[in-house]
C-alpha atoms as a PDB file:
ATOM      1  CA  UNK A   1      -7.798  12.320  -1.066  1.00  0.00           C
ATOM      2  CA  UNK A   2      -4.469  11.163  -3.082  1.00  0.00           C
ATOM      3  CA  UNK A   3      -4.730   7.725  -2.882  1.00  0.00           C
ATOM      4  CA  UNK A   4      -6.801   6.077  -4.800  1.00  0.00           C
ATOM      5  CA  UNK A   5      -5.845   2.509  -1.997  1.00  0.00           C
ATOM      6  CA  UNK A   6      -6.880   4.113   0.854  1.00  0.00           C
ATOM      7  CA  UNK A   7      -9.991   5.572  -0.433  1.00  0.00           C
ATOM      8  CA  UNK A   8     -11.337   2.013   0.707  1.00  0.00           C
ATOM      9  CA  UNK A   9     -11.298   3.562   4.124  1.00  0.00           C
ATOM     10  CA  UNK A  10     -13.727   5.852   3.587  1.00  0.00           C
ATOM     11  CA  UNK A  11     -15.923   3.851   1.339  1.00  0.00           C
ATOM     12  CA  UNK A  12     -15.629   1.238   4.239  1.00  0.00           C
ATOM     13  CA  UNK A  13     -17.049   4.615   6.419  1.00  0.00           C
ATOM     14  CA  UNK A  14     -19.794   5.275   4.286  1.00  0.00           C
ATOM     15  CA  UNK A  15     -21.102   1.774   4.326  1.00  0.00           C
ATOM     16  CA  UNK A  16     -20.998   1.817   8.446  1.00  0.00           C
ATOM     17  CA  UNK A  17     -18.345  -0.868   7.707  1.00  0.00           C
ATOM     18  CA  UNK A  18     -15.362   0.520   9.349  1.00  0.00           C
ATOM     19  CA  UNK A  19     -12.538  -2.194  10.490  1.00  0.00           C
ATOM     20  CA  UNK A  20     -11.339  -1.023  13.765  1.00  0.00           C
ATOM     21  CA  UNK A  21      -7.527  -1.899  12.374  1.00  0.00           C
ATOM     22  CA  UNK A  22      -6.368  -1.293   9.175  1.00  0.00           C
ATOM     23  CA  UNK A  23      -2.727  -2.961   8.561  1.00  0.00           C
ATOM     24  CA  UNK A  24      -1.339  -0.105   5.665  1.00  0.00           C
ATOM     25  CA  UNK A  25       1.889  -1.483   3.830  1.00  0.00           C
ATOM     26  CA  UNK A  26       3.881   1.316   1.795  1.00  0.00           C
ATOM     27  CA  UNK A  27       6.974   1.890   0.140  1.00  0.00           C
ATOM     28  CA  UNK A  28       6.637   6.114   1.735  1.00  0.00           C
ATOM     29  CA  UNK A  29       5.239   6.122   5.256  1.00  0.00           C
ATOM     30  CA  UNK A  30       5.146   9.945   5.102  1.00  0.00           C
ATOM     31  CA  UNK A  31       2.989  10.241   2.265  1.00  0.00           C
ATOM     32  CA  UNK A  32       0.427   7.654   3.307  1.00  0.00           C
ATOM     33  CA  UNK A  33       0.282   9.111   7.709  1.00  0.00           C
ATOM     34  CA  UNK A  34      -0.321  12.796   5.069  1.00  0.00           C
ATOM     35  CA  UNK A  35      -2.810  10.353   2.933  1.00  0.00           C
ATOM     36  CA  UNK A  36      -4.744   9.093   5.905  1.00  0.00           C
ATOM     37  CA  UNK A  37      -5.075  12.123   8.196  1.00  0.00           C
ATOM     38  CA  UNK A  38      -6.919  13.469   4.901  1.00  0.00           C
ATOM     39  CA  UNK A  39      -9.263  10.477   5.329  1.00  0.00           C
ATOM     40  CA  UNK A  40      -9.623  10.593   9.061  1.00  0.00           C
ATOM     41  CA  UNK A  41     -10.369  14.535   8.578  1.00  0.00           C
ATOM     42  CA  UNK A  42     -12.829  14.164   5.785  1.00  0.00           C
ATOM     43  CA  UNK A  43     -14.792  11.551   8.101  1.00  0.00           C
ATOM     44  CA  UNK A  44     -14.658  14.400  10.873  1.00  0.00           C
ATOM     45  CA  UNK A  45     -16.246  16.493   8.717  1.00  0.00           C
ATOM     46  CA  UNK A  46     -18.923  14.438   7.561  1.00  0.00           C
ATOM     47  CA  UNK A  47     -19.445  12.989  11.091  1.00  0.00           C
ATOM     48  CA  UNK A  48     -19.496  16.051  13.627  1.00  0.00           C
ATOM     49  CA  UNK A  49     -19.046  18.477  11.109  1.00  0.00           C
ATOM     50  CA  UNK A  50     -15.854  20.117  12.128  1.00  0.00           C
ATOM     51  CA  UNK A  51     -14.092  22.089   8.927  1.00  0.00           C
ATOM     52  CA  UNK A  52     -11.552  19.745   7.284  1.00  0.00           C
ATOM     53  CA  UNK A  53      -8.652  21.769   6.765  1.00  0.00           C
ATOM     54  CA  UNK A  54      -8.792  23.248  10.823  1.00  0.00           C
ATOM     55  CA  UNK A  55      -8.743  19.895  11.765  1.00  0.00           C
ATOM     56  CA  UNK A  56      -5.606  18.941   9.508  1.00  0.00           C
ATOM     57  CA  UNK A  57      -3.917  21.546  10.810  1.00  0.00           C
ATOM     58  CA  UNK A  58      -5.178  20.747  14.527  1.00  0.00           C
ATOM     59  CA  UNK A  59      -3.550  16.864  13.017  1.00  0.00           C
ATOM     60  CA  UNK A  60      -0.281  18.505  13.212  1.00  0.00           C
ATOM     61  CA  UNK A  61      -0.110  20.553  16.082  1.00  0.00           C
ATOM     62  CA  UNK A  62      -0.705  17.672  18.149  1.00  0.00           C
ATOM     63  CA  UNK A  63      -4.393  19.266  19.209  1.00  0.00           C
ATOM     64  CA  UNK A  64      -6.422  16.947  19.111  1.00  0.00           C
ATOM     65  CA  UNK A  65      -6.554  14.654  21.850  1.00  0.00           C
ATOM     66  CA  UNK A  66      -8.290  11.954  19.918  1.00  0.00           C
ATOM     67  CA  UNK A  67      -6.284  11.587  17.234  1.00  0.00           C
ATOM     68  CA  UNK A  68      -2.620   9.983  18.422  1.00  0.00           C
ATOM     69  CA  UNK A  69       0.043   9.423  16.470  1.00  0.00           C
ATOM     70  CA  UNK A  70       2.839   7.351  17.020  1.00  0.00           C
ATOM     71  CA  UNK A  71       6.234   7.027  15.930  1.00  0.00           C
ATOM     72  CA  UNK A  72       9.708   5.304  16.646  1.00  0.00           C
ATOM     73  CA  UNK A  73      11.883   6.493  19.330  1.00  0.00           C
ATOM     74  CA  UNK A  74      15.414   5.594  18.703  1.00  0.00           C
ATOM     75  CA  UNK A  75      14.228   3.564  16.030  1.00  0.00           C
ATOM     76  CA  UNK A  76      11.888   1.423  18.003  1.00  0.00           C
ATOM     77  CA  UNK A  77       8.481   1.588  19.415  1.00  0.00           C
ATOM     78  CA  UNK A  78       8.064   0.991  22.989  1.00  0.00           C
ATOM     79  CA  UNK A  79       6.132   0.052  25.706  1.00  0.00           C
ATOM     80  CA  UNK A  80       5.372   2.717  27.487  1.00  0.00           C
ATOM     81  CA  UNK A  81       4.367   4.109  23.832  1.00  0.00           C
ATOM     82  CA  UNK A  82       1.632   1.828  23.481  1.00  0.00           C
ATOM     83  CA  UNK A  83       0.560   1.588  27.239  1.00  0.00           C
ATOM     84  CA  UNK A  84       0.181   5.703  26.851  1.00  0.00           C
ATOM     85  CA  UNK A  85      -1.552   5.386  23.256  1.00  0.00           C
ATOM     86  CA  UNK A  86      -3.830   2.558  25.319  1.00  0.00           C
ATOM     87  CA  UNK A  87      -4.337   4.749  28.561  1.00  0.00           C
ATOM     88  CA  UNK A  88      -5.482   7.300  25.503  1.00  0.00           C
ATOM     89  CA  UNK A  89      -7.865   5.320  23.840  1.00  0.00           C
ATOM     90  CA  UNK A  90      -9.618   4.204  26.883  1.00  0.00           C
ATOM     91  CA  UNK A  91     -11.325   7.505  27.944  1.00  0.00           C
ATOM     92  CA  UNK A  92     -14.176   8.555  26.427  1.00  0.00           C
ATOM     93  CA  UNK A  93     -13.478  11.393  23.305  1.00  0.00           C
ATOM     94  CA  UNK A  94     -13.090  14.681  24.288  1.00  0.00           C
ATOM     95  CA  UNK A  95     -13.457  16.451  20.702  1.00  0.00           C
ATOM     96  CA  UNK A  96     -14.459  14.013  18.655  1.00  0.00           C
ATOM     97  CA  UNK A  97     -17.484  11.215  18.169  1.00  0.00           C
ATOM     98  CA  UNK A  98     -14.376   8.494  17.603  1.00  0.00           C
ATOM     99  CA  UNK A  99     -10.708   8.364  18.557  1.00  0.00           C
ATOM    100  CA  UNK A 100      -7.975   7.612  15.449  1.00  0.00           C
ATOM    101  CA  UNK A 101      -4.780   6.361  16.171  1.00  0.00           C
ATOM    102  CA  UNK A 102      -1.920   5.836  13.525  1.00  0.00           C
ATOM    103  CA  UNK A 103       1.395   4.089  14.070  1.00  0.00           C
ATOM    104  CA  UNK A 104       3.966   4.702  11.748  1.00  0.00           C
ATOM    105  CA  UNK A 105       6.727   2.446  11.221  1.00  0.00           C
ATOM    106  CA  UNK A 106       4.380  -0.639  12.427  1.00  0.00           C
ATOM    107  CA  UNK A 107       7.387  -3.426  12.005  1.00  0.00           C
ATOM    108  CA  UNK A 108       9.158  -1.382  14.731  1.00  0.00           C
ATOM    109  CA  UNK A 109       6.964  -2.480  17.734  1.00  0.00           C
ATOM    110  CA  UNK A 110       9.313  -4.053  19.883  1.00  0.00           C
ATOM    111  CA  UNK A 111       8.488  -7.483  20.939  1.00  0.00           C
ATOM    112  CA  UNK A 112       7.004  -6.657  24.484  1.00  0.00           C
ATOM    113  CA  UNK A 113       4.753  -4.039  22.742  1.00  0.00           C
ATOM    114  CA  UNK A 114       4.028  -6.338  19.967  1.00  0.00           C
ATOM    115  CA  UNK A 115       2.220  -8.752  22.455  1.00  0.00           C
ATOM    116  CA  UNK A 116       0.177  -5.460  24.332  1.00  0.00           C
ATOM    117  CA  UNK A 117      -0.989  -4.392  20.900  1.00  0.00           C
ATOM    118  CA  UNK A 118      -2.019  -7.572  19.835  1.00  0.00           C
ATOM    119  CA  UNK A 119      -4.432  -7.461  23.452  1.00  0.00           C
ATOM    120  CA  UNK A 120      -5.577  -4.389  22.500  1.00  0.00           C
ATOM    121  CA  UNK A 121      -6.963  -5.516  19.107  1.00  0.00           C
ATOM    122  CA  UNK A 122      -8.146  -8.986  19.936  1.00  0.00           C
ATOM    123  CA  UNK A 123      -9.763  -6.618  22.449  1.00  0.00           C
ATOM    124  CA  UNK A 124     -11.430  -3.481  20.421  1.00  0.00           C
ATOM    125  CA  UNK A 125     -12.917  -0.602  22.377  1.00  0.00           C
ATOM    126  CA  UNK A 126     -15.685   1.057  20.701  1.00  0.00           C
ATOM    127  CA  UNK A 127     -15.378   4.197  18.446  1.00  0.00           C
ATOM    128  CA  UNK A 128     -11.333   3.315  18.163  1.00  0.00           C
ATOM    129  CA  UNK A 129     -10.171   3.215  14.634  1.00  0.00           C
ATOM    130  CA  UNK A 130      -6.260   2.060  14.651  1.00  0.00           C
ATOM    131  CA  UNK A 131      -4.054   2.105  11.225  1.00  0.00           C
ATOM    132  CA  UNK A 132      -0.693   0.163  11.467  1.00  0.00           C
ATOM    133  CA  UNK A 133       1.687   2.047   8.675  1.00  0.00           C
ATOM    134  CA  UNK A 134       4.377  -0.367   7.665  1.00  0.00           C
ATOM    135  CA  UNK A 135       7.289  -0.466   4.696  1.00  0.00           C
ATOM    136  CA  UNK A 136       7.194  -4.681   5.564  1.00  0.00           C
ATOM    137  CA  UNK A 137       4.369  -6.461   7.271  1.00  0.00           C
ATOM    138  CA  UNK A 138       6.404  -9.645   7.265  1.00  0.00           C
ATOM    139  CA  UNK A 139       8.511  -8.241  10.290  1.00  0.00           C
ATOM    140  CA  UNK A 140       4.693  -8.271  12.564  1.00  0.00           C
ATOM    141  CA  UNK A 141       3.827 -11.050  14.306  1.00  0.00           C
ATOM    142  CA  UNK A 142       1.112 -13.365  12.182  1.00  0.00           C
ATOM    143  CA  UNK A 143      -1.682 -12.849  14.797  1.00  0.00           C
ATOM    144  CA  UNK A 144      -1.328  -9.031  14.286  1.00  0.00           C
ATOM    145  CA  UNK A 145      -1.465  -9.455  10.685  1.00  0.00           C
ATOM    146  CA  UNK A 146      -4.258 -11.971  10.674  1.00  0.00           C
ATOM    147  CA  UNK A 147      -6.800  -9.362  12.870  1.00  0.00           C
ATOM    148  CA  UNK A 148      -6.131  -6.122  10.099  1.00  0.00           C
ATOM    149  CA  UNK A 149      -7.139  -5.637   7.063  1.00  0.00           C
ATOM    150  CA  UNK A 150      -4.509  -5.054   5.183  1.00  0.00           C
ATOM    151  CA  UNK A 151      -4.141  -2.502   2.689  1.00  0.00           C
ATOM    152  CA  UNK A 152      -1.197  -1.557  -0.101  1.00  0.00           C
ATOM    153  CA  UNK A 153      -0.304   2.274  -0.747  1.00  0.00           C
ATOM    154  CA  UNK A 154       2.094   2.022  -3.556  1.00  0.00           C
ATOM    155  CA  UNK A 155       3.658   5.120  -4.875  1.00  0.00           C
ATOM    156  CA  UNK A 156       5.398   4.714  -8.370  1.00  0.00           C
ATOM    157  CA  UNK A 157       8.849   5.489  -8.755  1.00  0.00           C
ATOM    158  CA  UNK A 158      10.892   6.960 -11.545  1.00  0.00           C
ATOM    159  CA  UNK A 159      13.709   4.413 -13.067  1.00  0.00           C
ATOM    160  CA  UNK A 160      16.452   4.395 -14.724  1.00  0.00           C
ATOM    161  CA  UNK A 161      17.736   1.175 -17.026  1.00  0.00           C
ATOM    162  CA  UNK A 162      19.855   0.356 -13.723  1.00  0.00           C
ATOM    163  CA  UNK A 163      16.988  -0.600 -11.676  1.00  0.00           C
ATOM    164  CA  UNK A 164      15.776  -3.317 -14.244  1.00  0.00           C
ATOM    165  CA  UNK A 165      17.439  -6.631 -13.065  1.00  0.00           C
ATOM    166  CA  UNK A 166      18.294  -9.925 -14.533  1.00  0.00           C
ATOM    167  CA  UNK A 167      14.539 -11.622 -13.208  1.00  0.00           C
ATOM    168  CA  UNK A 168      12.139  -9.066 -15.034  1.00  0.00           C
ATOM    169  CA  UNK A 169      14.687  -9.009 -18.297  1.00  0.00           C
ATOM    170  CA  UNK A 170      13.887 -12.567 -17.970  1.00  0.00           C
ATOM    171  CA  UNK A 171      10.504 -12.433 -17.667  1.00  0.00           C
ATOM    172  CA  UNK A 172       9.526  -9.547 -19.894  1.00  0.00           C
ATOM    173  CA  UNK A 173      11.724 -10.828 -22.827  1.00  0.00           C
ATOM    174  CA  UNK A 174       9.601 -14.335 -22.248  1.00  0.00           C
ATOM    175  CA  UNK A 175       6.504 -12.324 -22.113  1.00  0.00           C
ATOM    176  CA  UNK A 176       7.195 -11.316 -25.874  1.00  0.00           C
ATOM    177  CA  UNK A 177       8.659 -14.407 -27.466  1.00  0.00           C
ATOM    178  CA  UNK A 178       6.262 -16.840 -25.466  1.00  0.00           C
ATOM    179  CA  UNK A 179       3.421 -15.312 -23.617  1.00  0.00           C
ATOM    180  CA  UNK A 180       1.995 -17.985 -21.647  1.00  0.00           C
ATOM    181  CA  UNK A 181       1.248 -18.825 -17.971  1.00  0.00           C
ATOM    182  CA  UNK A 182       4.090 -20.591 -17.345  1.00  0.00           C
ATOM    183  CA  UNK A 183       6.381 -17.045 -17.768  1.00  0.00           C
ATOM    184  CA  UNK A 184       4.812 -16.034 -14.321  1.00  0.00           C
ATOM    185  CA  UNK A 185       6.920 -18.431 -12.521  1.00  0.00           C
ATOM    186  CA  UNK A 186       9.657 -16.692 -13.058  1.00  0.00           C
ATOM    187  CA  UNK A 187       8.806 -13.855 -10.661  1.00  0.00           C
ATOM    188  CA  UNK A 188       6.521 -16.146  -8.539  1.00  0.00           C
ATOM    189  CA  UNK A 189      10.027 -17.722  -7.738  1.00  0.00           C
ATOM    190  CA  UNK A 190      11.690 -14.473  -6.730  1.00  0.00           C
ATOM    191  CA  UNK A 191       8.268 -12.284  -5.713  1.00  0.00           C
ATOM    192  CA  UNK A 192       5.591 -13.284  -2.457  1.00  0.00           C
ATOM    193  CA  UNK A 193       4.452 -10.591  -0.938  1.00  0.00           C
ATOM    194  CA  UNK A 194       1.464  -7.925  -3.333  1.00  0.00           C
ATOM    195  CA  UNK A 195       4.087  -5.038  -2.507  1.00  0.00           C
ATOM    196  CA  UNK A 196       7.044  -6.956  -4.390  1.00  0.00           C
ATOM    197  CA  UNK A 197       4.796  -7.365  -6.779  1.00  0.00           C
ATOM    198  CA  UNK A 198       3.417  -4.037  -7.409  1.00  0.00           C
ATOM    199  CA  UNK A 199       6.985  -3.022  -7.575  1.00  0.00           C
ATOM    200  CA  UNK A 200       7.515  -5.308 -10.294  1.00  0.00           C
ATOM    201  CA  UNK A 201       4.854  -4.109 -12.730  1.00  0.00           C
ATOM    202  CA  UNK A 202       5.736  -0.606 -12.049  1.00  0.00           C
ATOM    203  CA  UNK A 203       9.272  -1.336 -13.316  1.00  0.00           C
ATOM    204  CA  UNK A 204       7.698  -3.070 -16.601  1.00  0.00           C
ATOM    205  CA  UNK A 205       5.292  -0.437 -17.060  1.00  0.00           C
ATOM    206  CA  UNK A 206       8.858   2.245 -16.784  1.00  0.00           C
ATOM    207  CA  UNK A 207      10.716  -0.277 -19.116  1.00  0.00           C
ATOM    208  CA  UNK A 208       7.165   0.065 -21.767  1.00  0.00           C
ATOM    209  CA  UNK A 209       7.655   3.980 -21.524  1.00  0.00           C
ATOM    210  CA  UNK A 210      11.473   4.011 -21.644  1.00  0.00           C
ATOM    211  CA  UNK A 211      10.510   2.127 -24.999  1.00  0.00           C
ATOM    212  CA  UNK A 212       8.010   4.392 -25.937  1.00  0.00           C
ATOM    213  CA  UNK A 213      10.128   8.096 -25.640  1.00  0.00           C
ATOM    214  CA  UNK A 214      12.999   5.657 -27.295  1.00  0.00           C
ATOM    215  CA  UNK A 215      14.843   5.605 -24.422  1.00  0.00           C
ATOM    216  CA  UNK A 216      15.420   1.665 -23.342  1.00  0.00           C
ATOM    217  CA  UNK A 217      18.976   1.883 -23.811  1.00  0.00           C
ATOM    218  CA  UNK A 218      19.206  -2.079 -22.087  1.00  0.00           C
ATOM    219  CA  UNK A 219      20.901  -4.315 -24.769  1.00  0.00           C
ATOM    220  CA  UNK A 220      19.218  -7.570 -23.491  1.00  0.00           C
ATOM    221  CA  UNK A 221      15.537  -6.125 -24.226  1.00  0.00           C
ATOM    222  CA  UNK A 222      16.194  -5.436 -28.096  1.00  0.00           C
ATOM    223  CA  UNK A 223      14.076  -7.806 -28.875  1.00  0.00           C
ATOM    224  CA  UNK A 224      11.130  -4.912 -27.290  1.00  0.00           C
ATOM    225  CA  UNK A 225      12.408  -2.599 -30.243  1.00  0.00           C
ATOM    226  CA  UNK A 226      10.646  -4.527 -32.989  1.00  0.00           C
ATOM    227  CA  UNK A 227       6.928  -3.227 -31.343  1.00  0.00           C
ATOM    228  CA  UNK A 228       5.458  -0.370 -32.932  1.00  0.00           C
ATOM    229  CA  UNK A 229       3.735   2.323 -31.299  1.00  0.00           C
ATOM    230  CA  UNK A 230       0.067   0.756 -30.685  1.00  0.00           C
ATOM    231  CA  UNK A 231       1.571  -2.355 -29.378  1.00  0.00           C
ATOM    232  CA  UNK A 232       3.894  -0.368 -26.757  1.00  0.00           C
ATOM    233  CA  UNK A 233       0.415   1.633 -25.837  1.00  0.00           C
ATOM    234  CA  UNK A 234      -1.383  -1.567 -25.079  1.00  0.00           C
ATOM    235  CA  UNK A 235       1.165  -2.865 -23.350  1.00  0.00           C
ATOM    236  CA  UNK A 236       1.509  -0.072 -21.197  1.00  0.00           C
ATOM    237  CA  UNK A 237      -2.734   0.435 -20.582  1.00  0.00           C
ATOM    238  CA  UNK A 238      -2.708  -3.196 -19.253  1.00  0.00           C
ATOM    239  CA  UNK A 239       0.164  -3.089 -16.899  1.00  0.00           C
ATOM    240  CA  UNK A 240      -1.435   0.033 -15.429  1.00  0.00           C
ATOM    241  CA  UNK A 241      -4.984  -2.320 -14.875  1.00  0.00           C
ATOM    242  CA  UNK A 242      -2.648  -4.789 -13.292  1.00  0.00           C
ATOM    243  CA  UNK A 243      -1.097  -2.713 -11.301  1.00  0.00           C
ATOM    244  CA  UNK A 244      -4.469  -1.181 -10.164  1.00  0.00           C
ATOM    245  CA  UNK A 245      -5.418  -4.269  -9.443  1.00  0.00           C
ATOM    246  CA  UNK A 246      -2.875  -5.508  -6.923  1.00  0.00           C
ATOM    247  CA  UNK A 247      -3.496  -2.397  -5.249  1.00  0.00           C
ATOM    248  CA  UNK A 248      -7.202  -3.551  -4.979  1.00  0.00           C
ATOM    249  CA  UNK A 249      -6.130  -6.418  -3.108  1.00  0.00           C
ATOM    250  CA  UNK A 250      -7.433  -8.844  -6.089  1.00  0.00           C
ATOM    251  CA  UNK A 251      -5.637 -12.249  -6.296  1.00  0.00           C
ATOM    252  CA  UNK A 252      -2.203 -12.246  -7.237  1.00  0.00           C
ATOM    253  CA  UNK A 253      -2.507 -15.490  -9.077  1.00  0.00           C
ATOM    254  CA  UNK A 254      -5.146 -14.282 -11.046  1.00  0.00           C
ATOM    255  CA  UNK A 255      -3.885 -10.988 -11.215  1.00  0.00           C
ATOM    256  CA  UNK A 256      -0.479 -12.283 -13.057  1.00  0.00           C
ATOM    257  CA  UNK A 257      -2.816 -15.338 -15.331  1.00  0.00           C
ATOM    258  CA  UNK A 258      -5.378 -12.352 -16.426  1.00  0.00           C
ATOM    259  CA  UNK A 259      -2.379 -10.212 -17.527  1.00  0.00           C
ATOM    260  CA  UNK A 260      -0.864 -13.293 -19.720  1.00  0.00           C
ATOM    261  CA  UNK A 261      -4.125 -13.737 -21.156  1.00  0.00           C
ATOM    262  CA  UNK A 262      -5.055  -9.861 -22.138  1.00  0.00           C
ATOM    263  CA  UNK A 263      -1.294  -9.555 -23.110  1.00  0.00           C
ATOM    264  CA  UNK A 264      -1.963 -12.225 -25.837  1.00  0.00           C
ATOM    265  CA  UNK A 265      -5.148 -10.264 -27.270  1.00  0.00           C
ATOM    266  CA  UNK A 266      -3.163  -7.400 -28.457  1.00  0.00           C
ATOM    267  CA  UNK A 267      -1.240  -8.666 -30.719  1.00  0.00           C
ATOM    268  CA  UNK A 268      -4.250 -10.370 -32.440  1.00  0.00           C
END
């Protein structure tokens, strides 16, 4: 499994914990559908003992009859969509001991189909494990949101000095000259949902390694340039906890006060 998020899926498994809707919000919907048909066909295996990698490829040749995957259709998701993945999900399994559905591109359910689903999971059937893949969760109704458990599946990006805008220069040249709580209010103003703020430290931790390999060619952040190489290292192992954390689902608020704190041990 490559993602260290979604391996809460199968821990959730093993426990005999399973949700029977996971809400999945990503910035690549292709990698995490890949991502979770390796969970879904590792908890095959270990439940009725089919070989993982026939059953991946089974995945996507549309084989498997309970395992349903469904995607946007002229950029939408419709009813008759989610009235077939229903019709589906109501028969007993003909392969497997459980049927898996994903939806990819969750924020696309159409309003008619948005009310249906939300039946359908008020409603669980038995042995029905649903996961909603989403790049914004804010676009679902509430309801939906409030009956998933949500997970984020962040994948870092490469950056260049163009991506870093005037809020984190902002914040991280605060974060040097004063490192106190009060600096997180400057993203708190501009950030609200875990993703945004994922996306955040993963630009700091870019703007730390930039630094590092002598690269931060970003005139306002000169001020970074007077850190020396065990200071940039530190800086760069904590933003990785945070970001670790987020992923986790821990607190944001406490998240973002734990990282002011630790951040003003290393320099001691």
């Amino acid at each position: 499994m490559n993602s260290s998020s979604l391996k809460i899926i199968f821990e959730k498994f093993n426990e005999n914990k399973m949700s029977h809707i996971f809400l999945i919000e990503t910035n690549d919907i292709q990698q995490t559908t890949e991502n979770l048909k390796d969970i879904i066909a590792t908890m095959i295996n270990k439940l009725d003992g089919y070989d993982h990698d026939n059953i991946i490829k089974m995945m996507n040749n549309n084989n498997i009859l309970d395992f349903y995957v469904i995607e946007p259709d002229n950029n939408s998701i419709k009813k008759d969509q989610i009235v077939a993945l229903f019709d589906n999900c109501k028969s007993i399994p003909n392969y497997l001991s459980n049927k898996y559905y994903i939806i990819k591109e969750a924020e696309k359910i159409n309003v008619n189909s948005e009310n249906r689903i939300l039946k359908f999971i008020e409603e669980p059937v038995p042995g029905v494990y649903g996961f909603l893949v989403c790049n914004d969760s804010k676009q679902l109704l509430k309801t939906i949101i409030s009956r998933c458990q949500k997970i984020v599946d962040y994948y870092p990006e490469t950056i260049n000095t163009d991506d870093i805008d005037e809020v984190l220069i902002q914040y991280v040249n605060e974060l040097e000259c004063n490192p106190s709580i009060t600096c997180n209010s400057i993203i708190n103003n501009v950030y609200s949902e875990r993703i945004e703020f994922v996306n955040c430290f993963n630009i700091i931790n870019n703007i730390y390694e930039l630094l590092l390999n002598n690269q931060l060619d970003v005139p306002e952040l000169a001020n970074l340039k007077k850190l020396n190489i065990k200071q940039i290292c530190g800086r760069i192992a904590l933003i990785n906890e945070i970001i670790e954390r987020l992923i986790a689902n821990c607190n944001i608020k406490l998240c973002l006060n734990y990282f002011i704190l630790e951040l003003r041990k290393l320099d001691e």
